[in-house]
N, C-alpha and C. Protein backbone atom coordinates (compact mmCIF):
# COMPACT_ATOMS: atom_id res chain seq x y z
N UNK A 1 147.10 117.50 139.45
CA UNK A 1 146.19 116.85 140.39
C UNK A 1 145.45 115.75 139.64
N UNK A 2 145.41 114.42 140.43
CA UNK A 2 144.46 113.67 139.81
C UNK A 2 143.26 113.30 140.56
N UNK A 3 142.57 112.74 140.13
CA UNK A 3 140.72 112.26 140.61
C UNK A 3 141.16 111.78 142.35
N UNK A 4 142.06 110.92 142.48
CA UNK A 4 142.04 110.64 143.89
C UNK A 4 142.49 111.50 144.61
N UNK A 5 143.56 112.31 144.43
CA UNK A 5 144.18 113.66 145.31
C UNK A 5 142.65 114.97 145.78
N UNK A 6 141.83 114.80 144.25
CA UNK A 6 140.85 115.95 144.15
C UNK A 6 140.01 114.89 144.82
N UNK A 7 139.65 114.12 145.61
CA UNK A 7 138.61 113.65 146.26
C UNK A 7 139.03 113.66 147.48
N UNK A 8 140.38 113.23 147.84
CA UNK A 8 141.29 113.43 148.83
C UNK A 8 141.39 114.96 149.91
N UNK A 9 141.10 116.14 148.53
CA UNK A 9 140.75 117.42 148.84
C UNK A 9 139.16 118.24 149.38
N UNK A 10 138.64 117.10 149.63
CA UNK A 10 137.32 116.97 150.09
C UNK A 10 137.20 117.37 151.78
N UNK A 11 137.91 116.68 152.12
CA UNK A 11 138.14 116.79 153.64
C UNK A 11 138.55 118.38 154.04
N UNK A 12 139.06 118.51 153.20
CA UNK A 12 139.43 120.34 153.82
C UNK A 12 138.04 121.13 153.66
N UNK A 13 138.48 122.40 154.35
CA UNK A 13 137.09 123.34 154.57
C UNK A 13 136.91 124.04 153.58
N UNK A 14 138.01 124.16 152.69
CA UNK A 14 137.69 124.91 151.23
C UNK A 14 138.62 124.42 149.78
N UNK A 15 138.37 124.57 148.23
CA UNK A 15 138.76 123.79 147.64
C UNK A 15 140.02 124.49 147.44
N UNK A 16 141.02 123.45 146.92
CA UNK A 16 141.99 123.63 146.64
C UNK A 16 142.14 125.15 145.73
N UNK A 17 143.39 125.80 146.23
CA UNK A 17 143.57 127.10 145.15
C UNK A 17 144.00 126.59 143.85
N UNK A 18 143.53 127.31 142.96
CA UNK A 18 143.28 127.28 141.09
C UNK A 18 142.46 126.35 140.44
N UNK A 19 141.73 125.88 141.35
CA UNK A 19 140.74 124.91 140.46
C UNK A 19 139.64 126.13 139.61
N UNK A 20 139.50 125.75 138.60
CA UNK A 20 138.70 126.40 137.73
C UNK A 20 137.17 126.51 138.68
N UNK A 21 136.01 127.28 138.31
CA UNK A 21 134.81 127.21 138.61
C UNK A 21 134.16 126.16 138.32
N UNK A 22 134.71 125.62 137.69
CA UNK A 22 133.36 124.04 137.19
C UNK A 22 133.60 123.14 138.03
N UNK A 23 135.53 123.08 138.08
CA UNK A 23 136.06 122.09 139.52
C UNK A 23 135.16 122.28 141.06
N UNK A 24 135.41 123.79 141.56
CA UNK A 24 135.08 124.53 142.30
C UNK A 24 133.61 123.67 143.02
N UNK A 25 132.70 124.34 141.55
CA UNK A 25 131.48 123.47 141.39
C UNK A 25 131.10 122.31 141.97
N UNK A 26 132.13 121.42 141.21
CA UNK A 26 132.20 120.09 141.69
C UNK A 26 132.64 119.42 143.07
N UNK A 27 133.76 120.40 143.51
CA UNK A 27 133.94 120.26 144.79
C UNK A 27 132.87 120.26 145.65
N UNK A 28 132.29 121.25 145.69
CA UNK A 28 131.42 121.98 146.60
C UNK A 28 130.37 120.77 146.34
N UNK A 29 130.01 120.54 145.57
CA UNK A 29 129.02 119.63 145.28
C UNK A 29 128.94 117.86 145.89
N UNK A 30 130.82 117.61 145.80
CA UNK A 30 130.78 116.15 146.57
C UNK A 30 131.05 116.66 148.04
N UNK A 31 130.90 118.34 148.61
CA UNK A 31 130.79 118.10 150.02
C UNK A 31 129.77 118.19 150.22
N UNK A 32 128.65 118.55 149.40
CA UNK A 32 127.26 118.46 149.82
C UNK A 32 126.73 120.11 149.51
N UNK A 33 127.27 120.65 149.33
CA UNK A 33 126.71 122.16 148.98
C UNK A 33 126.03 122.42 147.94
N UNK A 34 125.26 122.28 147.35
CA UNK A 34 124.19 121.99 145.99
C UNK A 34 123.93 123.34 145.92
N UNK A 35 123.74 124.05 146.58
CA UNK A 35 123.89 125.54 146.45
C UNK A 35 124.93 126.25 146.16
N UNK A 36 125.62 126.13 146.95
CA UNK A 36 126.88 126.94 146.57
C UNK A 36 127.99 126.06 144.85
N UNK A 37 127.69 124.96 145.01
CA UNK A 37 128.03 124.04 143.56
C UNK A 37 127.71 124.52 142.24
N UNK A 38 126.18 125.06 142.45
CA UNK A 38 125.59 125.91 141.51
C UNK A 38 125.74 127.23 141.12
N UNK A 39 125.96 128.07 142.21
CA UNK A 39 126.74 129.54 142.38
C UNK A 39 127.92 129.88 141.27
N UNK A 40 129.05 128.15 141.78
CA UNK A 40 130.15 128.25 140.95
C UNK A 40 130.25 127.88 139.26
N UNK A 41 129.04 127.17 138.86
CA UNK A 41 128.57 126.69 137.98
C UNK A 41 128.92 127.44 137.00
N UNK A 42 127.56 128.16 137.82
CA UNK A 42 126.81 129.55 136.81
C UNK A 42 128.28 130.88 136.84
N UNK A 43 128.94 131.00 137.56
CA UNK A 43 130.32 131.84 137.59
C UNK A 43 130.97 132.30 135.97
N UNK A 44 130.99 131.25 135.07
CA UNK A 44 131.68 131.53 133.87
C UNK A 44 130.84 130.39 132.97
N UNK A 45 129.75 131.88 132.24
CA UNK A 45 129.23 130.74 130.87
C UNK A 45 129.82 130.37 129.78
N UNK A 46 131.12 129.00 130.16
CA UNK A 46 131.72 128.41 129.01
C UNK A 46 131.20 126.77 129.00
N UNK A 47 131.84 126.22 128.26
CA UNK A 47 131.28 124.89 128.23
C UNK A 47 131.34 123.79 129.30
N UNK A 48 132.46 123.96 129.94
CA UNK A 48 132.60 123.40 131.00
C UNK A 48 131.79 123.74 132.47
N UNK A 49 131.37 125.01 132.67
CA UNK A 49 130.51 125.78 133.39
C UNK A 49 129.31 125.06 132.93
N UNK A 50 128.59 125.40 131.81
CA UNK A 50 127.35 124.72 131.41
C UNK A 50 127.15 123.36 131.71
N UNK A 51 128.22 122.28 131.59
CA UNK A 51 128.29 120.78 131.54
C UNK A 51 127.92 120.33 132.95
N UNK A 52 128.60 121.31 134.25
CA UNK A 52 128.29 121.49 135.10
C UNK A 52 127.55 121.53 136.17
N UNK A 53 126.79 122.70 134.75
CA UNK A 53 125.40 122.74 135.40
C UNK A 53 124.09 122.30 135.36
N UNK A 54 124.70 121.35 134.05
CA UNK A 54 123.45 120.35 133.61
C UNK A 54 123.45 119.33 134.30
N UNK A 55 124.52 118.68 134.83
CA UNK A 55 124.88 117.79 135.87
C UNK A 55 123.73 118.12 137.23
N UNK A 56 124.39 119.01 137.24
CA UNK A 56 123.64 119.88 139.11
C UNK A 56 122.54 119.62 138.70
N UNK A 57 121.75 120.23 137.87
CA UNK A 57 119.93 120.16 137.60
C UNK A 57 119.66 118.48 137.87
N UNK A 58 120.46 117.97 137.32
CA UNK A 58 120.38 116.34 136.57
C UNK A 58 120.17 115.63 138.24
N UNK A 59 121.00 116.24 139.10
CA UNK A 59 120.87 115.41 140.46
C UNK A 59 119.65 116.32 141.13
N UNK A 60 119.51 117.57 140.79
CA UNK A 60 118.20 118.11 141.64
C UNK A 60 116.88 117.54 140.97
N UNK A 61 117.04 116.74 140.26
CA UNK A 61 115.87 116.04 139.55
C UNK A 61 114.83 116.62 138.61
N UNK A 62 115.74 118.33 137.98
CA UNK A 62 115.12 119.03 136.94
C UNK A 62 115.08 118.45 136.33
N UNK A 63 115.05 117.74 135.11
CA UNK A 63 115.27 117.06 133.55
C UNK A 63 115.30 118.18 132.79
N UNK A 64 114.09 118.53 133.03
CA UNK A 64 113.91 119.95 132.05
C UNK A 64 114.87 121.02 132.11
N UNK A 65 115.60 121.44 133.35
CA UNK A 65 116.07 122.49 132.82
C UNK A 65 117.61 121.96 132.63
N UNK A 66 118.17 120.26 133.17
CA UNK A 66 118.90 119.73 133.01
C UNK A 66 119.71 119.92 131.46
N UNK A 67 118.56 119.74 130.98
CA UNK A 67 117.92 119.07 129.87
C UNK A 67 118.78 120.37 128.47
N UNK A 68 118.09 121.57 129.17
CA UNK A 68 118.86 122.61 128.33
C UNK A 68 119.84 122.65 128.55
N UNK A 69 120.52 123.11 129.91
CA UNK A 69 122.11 123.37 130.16
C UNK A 69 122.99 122.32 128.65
N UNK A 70 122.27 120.57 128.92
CA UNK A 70 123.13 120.07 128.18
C UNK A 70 123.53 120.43 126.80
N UNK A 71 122.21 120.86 125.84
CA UNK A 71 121.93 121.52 125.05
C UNK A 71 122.79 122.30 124.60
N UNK A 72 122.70 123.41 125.52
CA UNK A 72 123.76 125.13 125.31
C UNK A 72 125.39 124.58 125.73
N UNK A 73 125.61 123.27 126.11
CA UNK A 73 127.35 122.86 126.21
C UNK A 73 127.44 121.62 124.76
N UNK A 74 126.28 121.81 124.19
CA UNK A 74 126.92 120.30 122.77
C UNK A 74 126.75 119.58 123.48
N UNK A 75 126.28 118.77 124.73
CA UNK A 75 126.56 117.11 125.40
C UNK A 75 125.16 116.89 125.36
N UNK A 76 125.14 115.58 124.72
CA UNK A 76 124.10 114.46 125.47
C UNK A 76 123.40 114.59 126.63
N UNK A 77 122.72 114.67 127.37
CA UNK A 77 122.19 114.11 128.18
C UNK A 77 123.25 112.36 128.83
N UNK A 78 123.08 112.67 129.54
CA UNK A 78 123.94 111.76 130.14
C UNK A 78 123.15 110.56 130.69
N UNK A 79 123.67 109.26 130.53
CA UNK A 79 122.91 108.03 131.16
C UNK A 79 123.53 107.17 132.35
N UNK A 80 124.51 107.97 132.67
CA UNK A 80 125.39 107.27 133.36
C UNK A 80 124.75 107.95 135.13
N UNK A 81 125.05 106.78 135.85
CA UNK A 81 124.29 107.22 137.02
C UNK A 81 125.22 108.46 138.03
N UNK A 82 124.71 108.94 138.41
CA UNK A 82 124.79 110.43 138.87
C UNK A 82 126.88 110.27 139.48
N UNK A 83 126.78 109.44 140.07
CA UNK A 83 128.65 109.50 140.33
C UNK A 83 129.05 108.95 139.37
N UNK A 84 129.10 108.53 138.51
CA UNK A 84 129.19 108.07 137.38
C UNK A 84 130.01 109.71 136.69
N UNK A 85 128.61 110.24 136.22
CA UNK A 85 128.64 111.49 135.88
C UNK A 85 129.56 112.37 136.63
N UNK A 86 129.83 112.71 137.84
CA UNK A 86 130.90 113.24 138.32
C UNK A 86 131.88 113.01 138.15
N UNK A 87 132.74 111.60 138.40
CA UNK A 87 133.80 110.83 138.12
C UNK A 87 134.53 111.73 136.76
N UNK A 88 133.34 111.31 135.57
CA UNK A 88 133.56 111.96 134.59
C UNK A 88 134.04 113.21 134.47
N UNK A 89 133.31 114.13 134.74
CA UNK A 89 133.20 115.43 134.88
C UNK A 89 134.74 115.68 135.37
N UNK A 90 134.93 115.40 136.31
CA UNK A 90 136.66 115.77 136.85
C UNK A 90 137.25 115.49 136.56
N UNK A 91 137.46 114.22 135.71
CA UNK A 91 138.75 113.97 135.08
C UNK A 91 138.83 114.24 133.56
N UNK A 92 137.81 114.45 133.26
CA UNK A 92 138.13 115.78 131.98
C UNK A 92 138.32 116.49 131.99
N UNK A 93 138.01 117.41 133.21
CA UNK A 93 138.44 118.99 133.99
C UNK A 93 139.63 118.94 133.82
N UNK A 94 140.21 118.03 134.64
CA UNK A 94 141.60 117.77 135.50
C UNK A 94 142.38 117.76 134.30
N UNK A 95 141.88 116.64 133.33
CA UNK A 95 143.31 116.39 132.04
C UNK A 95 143.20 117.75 131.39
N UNK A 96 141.57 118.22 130.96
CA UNK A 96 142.17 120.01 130.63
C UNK A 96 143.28 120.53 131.29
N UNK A 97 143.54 120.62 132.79
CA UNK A 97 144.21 121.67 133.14
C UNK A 97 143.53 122.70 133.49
């Protein structure tokens, strides 16, 4: 799958089967579910889960607790504006696998 197919997969009522939880995350998140985005986040504390979820804080306008997630995954703080940051996020997912 690439970035346009997985945005493409937006339109359906649920995300594609085998996307990891961080994908999941992310899905849920460009349909608007900020809740449930976070649910999937928090699902598996690995790095990609965490990166995730520093993102999510980052658009709910925590800093602070943004701020840690980035922390506990090794990343920066991010400067790039919020789709920016998503863009990202999935197609590093995606080339993982």
């Amino acid at each position: 799958m690439d970035v346009l197919t997985f945005r493409a997969s937006i339109a359906q009522p649920q995300p594609p089967a085998g996307l990891s939880p961080a994908l999941q995350a992310l899905w849920w998140d460009a349909k608007g579910d900020w809740h449930k985005a976070h649910e999937r986040a928090q699902a598996h504390e690995d790095r990609a889960g965490m990166h995730v979820h520093a993102y999510l804080h980052r658009k709910e306008g925590d800093q602070s607790n943004a701020g840690y997630w980035y922390r506990r995954c090794g990343a920066a703080p991010s400067r790039l504006t919020l789709d920016e940051e998503w863009e990202e996020l999935v197609q590093g997912l995606l080339e993982q696998g």
